[in-house]
Every structure is written in structure tokens, then in C-alpha cells.
N, C-alpha and C. Protein backbone atom coordinates (compact mmCIF):
# COMPACT_ATOMS: atom_id res chain seq x y z
N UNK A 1 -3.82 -19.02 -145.55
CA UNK A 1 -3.34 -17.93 -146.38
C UNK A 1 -2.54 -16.97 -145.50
N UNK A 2 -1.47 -16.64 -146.04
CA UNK A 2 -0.82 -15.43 -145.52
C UNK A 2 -1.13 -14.48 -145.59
N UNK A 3 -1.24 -13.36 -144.49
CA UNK A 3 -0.88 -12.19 -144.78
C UNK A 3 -0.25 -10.79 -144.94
N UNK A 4 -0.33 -9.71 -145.29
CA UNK A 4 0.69 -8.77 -145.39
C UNK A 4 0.78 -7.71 -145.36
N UNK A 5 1.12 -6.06 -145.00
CA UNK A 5 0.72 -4.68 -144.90
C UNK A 5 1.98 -4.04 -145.51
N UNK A 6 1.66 -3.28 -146.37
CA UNK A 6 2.86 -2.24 -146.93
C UNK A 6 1.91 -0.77 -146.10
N UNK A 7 2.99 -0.32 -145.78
CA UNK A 7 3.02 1.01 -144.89
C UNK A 7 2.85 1.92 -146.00
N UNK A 8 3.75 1.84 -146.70
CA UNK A 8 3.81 3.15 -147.74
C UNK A 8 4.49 2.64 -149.27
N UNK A 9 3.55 2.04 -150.40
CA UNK A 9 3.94 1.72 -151.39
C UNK A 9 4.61 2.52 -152.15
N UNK A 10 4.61 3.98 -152.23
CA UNK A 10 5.44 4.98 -152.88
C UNK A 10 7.10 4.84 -152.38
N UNK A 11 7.20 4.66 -151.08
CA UNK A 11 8.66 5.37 -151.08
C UNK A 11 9.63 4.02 -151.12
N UNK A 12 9.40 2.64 -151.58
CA UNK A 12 10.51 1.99 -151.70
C UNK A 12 10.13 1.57 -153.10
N UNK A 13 11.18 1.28 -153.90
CA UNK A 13 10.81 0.63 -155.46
C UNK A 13 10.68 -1.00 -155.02
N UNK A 14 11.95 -1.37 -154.06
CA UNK A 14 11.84 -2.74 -154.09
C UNK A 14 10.44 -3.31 -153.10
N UNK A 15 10.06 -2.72 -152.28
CA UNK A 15 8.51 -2.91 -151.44
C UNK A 15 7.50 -2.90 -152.23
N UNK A 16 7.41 -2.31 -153.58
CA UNK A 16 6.14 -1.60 -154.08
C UNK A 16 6.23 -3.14 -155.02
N UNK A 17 7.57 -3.72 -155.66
CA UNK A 17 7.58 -4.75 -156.37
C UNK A 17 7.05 -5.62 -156.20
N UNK A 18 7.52 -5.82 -154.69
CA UNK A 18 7.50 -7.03 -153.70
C UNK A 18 5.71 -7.15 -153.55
N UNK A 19 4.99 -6.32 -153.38
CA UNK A 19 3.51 -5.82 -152.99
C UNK A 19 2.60 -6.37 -154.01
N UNK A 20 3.25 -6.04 -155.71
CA UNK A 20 2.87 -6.81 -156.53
C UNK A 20 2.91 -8.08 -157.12
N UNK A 21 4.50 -8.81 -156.97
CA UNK A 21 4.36 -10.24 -157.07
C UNK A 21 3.45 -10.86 -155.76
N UNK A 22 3.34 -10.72 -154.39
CA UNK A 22 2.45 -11.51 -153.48
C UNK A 22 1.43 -11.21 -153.58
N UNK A 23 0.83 -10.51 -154.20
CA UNK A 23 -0.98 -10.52 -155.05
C UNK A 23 -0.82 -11.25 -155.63
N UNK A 24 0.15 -11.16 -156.91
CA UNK A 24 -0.16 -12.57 -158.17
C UNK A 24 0.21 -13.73 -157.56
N UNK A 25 0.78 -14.06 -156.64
CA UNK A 25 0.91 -15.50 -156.34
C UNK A 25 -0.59 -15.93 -155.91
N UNK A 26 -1.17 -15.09 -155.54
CA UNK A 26 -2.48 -15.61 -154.33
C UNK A 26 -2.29 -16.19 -153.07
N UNK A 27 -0.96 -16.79 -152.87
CA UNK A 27 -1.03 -17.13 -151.53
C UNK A 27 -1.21 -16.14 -150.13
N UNK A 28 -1.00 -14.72 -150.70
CA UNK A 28 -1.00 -13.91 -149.61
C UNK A 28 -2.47 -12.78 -150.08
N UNK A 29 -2.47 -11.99 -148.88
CA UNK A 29 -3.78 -10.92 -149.02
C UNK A 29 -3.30 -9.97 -147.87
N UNK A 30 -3.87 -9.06 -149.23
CA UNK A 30 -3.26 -7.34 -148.59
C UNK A 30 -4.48 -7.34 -147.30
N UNK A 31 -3.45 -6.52 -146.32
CA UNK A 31 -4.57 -6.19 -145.12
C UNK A 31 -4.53 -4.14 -144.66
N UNK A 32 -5.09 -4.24 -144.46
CA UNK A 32 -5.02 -2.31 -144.00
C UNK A 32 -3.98 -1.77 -143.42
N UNK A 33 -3.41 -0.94 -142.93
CA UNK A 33 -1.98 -0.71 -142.28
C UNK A 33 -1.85 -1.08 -140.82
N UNK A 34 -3.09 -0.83 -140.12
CA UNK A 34 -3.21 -1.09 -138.78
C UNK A 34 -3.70 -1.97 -138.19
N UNK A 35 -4.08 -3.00 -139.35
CA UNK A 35 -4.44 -4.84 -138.59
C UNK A 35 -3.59 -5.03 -137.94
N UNK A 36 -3.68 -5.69 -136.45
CA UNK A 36 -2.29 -6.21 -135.54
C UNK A 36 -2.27 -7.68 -136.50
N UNK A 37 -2.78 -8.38 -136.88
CA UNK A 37 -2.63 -9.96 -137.40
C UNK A 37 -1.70 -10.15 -138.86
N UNK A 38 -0.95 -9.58 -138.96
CA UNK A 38 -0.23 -9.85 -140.38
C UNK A 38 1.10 -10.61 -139.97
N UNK A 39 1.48 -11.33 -141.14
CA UNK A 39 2.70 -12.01 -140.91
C UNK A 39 3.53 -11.47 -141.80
N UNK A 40 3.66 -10.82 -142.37
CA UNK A 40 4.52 -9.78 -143.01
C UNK A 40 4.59 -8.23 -143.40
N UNK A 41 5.23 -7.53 -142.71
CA UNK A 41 5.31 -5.70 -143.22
C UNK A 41 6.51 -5.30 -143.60
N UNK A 42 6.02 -4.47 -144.54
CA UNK A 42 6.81 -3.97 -145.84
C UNK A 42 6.91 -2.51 -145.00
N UNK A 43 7.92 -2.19 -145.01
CA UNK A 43 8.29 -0.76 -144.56
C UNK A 43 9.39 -0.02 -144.88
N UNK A 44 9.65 1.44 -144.95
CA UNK A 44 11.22 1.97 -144.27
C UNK A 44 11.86 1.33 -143.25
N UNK A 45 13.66 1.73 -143.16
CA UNK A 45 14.00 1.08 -142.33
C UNK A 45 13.62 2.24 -141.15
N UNK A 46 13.78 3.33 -141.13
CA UNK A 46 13.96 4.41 -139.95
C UNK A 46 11.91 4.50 -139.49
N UNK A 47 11.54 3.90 -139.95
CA UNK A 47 9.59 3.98 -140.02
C UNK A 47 9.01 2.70 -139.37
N UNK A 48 9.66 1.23 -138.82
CA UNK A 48 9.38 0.41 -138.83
C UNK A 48 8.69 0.41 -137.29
N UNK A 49 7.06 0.10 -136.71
CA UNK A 49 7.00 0.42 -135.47
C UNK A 49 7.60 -1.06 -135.20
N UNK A 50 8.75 -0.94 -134.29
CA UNK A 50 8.83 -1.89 -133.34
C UNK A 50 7.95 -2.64 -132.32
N UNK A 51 7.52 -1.33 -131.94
CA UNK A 51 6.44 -1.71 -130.74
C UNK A 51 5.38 -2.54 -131.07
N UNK A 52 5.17 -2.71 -131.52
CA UNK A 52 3.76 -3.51 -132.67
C UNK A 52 3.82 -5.14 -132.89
N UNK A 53 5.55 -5.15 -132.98
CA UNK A 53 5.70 -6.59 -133.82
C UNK A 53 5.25 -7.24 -132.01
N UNK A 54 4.67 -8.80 -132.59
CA UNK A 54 5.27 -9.99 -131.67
C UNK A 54 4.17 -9.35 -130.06
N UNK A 55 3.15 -8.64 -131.00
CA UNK A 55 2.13 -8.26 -129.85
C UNK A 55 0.98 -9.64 -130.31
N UNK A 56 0.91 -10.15 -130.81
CA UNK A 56 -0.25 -11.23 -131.65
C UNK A 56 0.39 -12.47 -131.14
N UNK A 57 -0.37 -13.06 -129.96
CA UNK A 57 0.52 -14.97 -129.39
C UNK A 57 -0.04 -15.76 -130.72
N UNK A 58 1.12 -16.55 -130.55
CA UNK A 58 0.34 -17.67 -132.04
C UNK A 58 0.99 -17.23 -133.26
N UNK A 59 1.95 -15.89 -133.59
CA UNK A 59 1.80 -15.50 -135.33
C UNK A 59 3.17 -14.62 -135.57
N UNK A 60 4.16 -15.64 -136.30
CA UNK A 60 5.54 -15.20 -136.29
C UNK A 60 5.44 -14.07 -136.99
N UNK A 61 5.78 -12.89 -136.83
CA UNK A 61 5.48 -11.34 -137.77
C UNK A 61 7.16 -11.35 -138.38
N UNK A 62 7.04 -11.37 -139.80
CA UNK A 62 8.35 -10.85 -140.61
C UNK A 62 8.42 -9.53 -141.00
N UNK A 63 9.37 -8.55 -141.04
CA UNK A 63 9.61 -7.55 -141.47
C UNK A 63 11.08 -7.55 -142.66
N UNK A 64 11.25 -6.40 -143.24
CA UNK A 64 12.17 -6.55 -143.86
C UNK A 64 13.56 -5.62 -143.90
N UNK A 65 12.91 -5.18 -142.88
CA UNK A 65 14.43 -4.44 -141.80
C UNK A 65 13.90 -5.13 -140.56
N UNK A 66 15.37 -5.23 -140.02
CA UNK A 66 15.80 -5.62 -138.26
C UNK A 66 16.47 -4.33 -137.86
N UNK A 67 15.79 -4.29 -136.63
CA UNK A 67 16.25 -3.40 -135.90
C UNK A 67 17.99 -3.39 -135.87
N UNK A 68 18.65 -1.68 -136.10
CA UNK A 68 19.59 -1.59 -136.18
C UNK A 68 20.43 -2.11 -137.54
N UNK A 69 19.68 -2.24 -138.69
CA UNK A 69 19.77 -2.50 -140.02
C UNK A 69 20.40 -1.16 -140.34
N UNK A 70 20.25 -0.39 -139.68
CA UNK A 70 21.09 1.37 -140.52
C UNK A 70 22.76 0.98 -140.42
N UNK A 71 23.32 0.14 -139.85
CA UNK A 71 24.71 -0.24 -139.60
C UNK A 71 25.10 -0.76 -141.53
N UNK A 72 23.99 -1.37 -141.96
CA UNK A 72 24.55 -1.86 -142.93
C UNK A 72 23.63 -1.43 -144.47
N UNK A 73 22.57 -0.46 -144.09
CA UNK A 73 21.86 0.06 -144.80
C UNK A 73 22.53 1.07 -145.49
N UNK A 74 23.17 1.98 -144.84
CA UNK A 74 24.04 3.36 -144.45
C UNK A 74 25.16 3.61 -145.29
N UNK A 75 26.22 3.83 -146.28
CA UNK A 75 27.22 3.62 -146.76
C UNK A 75 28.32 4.29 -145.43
N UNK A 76 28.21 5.10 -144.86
CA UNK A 76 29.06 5.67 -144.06
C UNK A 76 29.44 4.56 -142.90
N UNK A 77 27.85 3.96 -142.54
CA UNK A 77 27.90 3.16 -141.21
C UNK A 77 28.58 2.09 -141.76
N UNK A 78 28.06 1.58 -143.19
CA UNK A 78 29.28 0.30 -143.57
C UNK A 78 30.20 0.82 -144.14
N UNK A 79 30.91 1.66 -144.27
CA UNK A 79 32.05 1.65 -144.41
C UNK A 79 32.66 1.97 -142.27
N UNK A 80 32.69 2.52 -141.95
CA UNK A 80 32.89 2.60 -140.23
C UNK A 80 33.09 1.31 -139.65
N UNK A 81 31.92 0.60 -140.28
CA UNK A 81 31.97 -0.77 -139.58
C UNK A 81 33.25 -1.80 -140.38
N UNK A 82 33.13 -2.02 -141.07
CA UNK A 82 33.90 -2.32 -142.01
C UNK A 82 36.06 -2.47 -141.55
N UNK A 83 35.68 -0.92 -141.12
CA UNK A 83 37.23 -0.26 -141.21
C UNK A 83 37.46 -1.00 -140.16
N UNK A 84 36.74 -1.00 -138.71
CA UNK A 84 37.11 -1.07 -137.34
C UNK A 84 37.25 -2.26 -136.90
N UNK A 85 36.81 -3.84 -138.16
CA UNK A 85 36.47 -4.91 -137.99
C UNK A 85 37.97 -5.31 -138.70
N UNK A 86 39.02 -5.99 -138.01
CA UNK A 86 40.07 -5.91 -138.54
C UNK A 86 40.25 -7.30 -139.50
N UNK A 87 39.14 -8.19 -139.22
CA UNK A 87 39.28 -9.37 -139.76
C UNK A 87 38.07 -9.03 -141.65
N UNK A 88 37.33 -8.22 -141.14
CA UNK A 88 36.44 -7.93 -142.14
C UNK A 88 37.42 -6.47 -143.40
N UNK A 89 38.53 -6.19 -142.75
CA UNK A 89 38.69 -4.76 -143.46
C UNK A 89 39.69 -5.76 -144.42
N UNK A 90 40.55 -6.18 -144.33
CA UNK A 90 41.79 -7.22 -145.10
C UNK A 90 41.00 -7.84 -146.01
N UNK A 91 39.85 -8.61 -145.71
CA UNK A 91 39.40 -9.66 -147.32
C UNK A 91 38.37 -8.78 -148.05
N UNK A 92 38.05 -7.36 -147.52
CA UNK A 92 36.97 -6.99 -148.39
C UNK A 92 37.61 -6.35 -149.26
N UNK A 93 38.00 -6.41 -150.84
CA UNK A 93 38.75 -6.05 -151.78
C UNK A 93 37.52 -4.93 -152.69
N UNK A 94 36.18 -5.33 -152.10
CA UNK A 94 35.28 -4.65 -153.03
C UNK A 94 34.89 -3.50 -153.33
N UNK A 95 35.06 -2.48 -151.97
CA UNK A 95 35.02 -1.55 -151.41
C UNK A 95 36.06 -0.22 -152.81
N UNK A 96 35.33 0.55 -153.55
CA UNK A 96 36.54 1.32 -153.64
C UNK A 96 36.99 2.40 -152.45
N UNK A 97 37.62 3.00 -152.45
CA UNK A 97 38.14 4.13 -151.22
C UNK A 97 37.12 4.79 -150.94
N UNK A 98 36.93 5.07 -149.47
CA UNK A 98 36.16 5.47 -149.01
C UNK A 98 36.36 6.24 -147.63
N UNK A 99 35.79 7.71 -147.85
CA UNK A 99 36.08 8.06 -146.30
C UNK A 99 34.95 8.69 -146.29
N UNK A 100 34.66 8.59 -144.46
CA UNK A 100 33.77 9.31 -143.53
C UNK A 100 33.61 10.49 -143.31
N UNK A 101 33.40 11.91 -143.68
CA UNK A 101 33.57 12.64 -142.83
C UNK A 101 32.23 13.74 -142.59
N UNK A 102 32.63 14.35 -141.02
CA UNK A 102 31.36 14.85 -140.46
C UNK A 102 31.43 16.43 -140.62
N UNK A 103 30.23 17.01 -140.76
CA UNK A 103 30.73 18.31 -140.72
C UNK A 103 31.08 18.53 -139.30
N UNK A 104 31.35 20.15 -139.21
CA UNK A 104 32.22 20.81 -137.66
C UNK A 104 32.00 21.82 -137.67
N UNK A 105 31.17 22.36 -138.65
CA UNK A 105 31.11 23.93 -138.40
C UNK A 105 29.30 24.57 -138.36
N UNK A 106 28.93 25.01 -137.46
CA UNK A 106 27.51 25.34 -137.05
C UNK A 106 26.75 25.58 -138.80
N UNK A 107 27.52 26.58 -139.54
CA UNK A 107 26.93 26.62 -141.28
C UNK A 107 26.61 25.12 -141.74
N UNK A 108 27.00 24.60 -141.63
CA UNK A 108 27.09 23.24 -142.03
C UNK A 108 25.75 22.12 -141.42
N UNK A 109 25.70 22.73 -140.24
CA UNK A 109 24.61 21.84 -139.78
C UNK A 109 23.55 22.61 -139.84
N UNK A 110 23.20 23.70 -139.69
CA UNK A 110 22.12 24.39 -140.09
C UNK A 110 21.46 24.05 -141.85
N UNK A 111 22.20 23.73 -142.69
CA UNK A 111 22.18 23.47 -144.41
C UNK A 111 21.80 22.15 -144.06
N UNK A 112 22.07 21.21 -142.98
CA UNK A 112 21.75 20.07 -143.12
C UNK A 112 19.98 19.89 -142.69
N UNK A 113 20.15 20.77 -141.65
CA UNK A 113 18.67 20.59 -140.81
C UNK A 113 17.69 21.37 -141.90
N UNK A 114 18.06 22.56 -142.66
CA UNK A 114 17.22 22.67 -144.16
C UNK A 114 16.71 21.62 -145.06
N UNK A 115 17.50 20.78 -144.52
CA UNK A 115 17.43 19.72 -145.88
C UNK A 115 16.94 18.38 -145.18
N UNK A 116 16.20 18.66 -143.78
CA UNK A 116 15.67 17.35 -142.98
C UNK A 116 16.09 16.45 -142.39
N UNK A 117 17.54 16.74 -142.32
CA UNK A 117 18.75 15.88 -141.65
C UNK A 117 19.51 16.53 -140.37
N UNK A 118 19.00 15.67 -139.05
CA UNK A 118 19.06 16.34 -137.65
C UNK A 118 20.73 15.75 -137.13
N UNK A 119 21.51 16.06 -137.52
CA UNK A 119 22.64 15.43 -136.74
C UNK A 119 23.06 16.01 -135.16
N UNK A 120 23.59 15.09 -134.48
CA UNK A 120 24.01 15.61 -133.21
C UNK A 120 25.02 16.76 -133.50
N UNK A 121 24.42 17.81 -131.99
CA UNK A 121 25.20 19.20 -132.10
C UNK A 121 26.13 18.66 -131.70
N UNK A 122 26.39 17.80 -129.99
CA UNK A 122 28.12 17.81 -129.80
C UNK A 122 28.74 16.09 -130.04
N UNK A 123 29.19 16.06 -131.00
CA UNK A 123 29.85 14.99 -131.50
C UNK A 123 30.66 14.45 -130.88
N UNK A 124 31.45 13.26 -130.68
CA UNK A 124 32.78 13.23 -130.19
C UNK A 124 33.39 11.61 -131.50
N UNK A 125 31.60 11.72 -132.35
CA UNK A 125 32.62 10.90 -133.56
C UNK A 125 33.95 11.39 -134.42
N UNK A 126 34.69 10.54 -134.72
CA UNK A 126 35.84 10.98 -135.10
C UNK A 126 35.67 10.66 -137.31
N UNK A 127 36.43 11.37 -137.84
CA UNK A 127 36.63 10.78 -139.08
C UNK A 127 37.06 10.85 -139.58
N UNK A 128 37.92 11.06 -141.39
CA UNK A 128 38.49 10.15 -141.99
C UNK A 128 38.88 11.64 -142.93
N UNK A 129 39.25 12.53 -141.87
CA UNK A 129 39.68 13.89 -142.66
C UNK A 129 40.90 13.86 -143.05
N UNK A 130 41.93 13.56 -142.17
CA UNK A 130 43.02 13.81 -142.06
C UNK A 130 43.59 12.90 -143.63
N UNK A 131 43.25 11.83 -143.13
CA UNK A 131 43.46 10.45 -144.41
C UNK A 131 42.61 11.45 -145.85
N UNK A 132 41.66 11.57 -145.92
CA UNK A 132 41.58 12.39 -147.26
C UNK A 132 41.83 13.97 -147.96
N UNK A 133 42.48 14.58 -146.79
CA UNK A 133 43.32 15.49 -147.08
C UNK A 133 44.50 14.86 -147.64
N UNK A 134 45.05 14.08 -147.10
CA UNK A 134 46.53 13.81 -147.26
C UNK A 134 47.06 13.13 -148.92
């Protein structure tokens, strides 16, 4: 039998789903959050302990973020990635318009850190002002 740990059934809809079809199958069984022996955890992507996985010899551990999943989790990071990939920016037709941009002014990041969002004070990312002014 397999088994499996959801970290936090409230904060994803698709984890909390997922939590309930592998009960009704029976092939799997819920385990506590902090068993090291599970072969599958359900998590956030920014919450996932790394450190943890692939500590158990013998027992392939699945998760459902990979490290560095915010590249394509992110709409900003996929669109960034996207733009800079010159073979990926030409066939993706799916995309409607889209630009990046960061704040620059200290008001701005203070309203952000109110709101639980720590961005770097000195930046040297660039973005996509100029193009949506224009």
C-alpha cells in the first residue's frame, strides 16, 4: 500500500481533491504530517521542506512541486521566461499581451510588505515599462 501526507488541506483546492480521490481508491493511506516514510506529499509550492525528501534509503518520495517550479507557477516568471527564450517566444501564440512590471518607489514597497509580500529593496531586474507606456 502506498502512502501519503497533505501538509495543509485548506490552502490548495486541487490538493484537498487529490486527498479525497486517494482515500476512495484504497490503494493509498493518509499518514500524519511528520512521518519521514511517505511516498507522496501534497503541499504549497513556496512550503515544500526540501530537506526531508530522499532522507528514507529504499522509498522513491513524490511531491507535486519541484524545486524551482515558481519559474512556471508565477505568471510574471512565465511570462519573463517565455520572452527571453527566443525559440519558445515565436510559436507561443497563446499568451495574450503581457507585461512585467516592478515597482521603484519606497510607497510602493512598503503597501506591498502590508500585504505580506517581501520584494528585494535593491533590484537591478529590469521590465516591461517602457513597452507598456508606449
Amino acid at each position: 500500500m502506498y502512502t501519503f501526507e497533505v501538509r495543509d488541506e485548506n490552502s490548495n483546492v486541487c490538493a484537498s481533491e487529490v486527498f479525497w480521490l486517494l482515500l476512495a481508491t484504497g490503494h493509498r493511506k493518509r499518514l500524519q504530517w511528520d512521518n519521514p516514510r511517505f511516498s507522496l506529499m501534497l503541499e504549497e509550492r513556496n512550503r515544500l521542506p526540501f530537506g526531508r525528501l530522499d532522507r528514507e534509503p529504499g522509498l522513491m518520495q513524490l511531491v507535486n512541486y519541484y524545486r524551482g517550479a515558481d519559474k512556471l507557477c508565477c505568471k510574471a516568471s512565465l511570462v519573463k521566461l517565455i520572452k527571453t527564450s527566443p525559440e519558445q517566444a515565436e510559436s507561443c501564440t497563446l499568451f495574450c499581451e503581457s507585461y512585467v512590471i516592478y515597482p521603484t518607489n519606497l510607497k510602493a514597497l512598503v503597501a506591498l510588505a502590508q500585504n505580506g509580500i517581501y520584494p528585494p529593496l535593491h533590484s537591478s531586474r529590469t521590465d516591461s515599462r517602457e513597452f507598456f507606456l508606449t
